[in-house]
Protein backbone atom coordinates (compact mmCIF):
# COMPACT_ATOMS: atom_id res chain seq x y z
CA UNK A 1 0.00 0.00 0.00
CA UNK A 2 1.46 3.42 -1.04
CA UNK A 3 1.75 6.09 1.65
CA UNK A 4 -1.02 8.54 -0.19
CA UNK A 5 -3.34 5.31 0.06
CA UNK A 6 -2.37 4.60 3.65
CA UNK A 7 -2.90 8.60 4.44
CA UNK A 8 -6.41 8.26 2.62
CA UNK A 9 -7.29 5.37 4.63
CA UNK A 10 -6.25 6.94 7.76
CA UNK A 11 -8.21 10.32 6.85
CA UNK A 12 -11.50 8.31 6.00
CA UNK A 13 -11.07 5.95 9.19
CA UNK A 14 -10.90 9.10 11.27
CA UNK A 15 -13.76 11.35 9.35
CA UNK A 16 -16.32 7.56 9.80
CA UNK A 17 -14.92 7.24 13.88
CA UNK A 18 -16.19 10.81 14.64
CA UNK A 19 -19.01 10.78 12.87
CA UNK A 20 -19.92 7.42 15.08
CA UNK A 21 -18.90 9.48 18.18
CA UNK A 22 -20.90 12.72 17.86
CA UNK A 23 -24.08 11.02 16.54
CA UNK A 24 -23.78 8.87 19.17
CA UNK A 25 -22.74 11.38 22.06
CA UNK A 26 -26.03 13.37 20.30
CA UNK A 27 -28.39 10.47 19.87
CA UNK A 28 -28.38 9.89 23.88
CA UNK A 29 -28.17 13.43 25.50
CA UNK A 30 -31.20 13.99 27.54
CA UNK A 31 -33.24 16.55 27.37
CA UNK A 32 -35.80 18.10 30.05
CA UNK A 33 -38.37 20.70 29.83
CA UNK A 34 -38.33 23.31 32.36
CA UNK A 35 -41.21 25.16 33.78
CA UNK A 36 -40.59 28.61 35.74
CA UNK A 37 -41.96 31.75 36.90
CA UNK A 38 -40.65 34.90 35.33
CA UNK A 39 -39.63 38.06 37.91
CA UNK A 40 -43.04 39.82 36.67
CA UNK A 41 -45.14 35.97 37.19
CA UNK A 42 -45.87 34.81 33.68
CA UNK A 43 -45.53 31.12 33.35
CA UNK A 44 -42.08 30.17 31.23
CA UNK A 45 -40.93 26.99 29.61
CA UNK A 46 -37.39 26.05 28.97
CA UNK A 47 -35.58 22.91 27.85
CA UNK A 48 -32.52 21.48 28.95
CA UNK A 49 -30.07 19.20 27.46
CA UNK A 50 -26.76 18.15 28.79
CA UNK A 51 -24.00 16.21 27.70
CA UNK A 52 -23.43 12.68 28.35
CA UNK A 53 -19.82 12.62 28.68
CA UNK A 54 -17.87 14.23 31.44
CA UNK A 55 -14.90 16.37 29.71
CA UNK A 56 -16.04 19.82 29.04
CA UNK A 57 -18.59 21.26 26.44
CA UNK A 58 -19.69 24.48 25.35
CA UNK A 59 -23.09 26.26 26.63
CA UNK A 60 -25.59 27.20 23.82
CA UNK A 61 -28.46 29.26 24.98
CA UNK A 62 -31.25 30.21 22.66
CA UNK A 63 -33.36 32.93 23.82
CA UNK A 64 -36.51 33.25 21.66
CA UNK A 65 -37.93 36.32 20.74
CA UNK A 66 -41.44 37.17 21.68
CA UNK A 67 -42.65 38.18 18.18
CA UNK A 68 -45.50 35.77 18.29
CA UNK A 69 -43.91 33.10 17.86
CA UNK A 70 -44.27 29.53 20.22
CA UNK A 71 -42.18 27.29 21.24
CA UNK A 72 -44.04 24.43 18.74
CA UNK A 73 -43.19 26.36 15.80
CA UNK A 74 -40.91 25.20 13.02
CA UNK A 75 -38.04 27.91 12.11
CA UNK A 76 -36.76 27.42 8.58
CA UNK A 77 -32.85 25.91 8.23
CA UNK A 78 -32.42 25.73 4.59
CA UNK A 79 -32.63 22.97 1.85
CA UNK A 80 -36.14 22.36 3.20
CA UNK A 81 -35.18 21.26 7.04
CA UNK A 82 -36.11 23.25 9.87
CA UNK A 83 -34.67 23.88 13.37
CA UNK A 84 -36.49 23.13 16.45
């Protein structure tokens, strides 16, 4: 085996072993909703999804707007998918 096939090899091993990892690591994080009381009493819903591994991950924190829009509806991602 030549040393660009054995780099190509190594490169695709890596690219398919990460994929694994993250869909896994993403296919299993929990999530739970949240229910709170704001500091002027209206009734607030959050969800909460945390890691399943202990080494350290970033925070995301999306803060919807309150432009009449709910928490059950779709927002558009592109090429026909949506983000929820």
């Amino acid at each position: 085996m030549t040393m660009l096939a054995r780099g190509c090899l190594l490169i695709a091993l890596l690219i398919a072993w990460t994929t694994l990892i993250a869909a896994a690591a993403h296919a299993q994080a929990p999530t739970v909703e949240i229910t709170f009381t704001s500091h002027d009493g209206y009734p607030m819903l959050g969800k909460l999804t945390t890691p399943t591994t202990d080494r350290l991950h970033p925070v995301v924190i999306y803060v919807q707007t309150a432009e009449g829009a709910t928490v059950d509806m779709k927002r558009p991602l592109g090429s026909n998918r949506t983000f929820n």
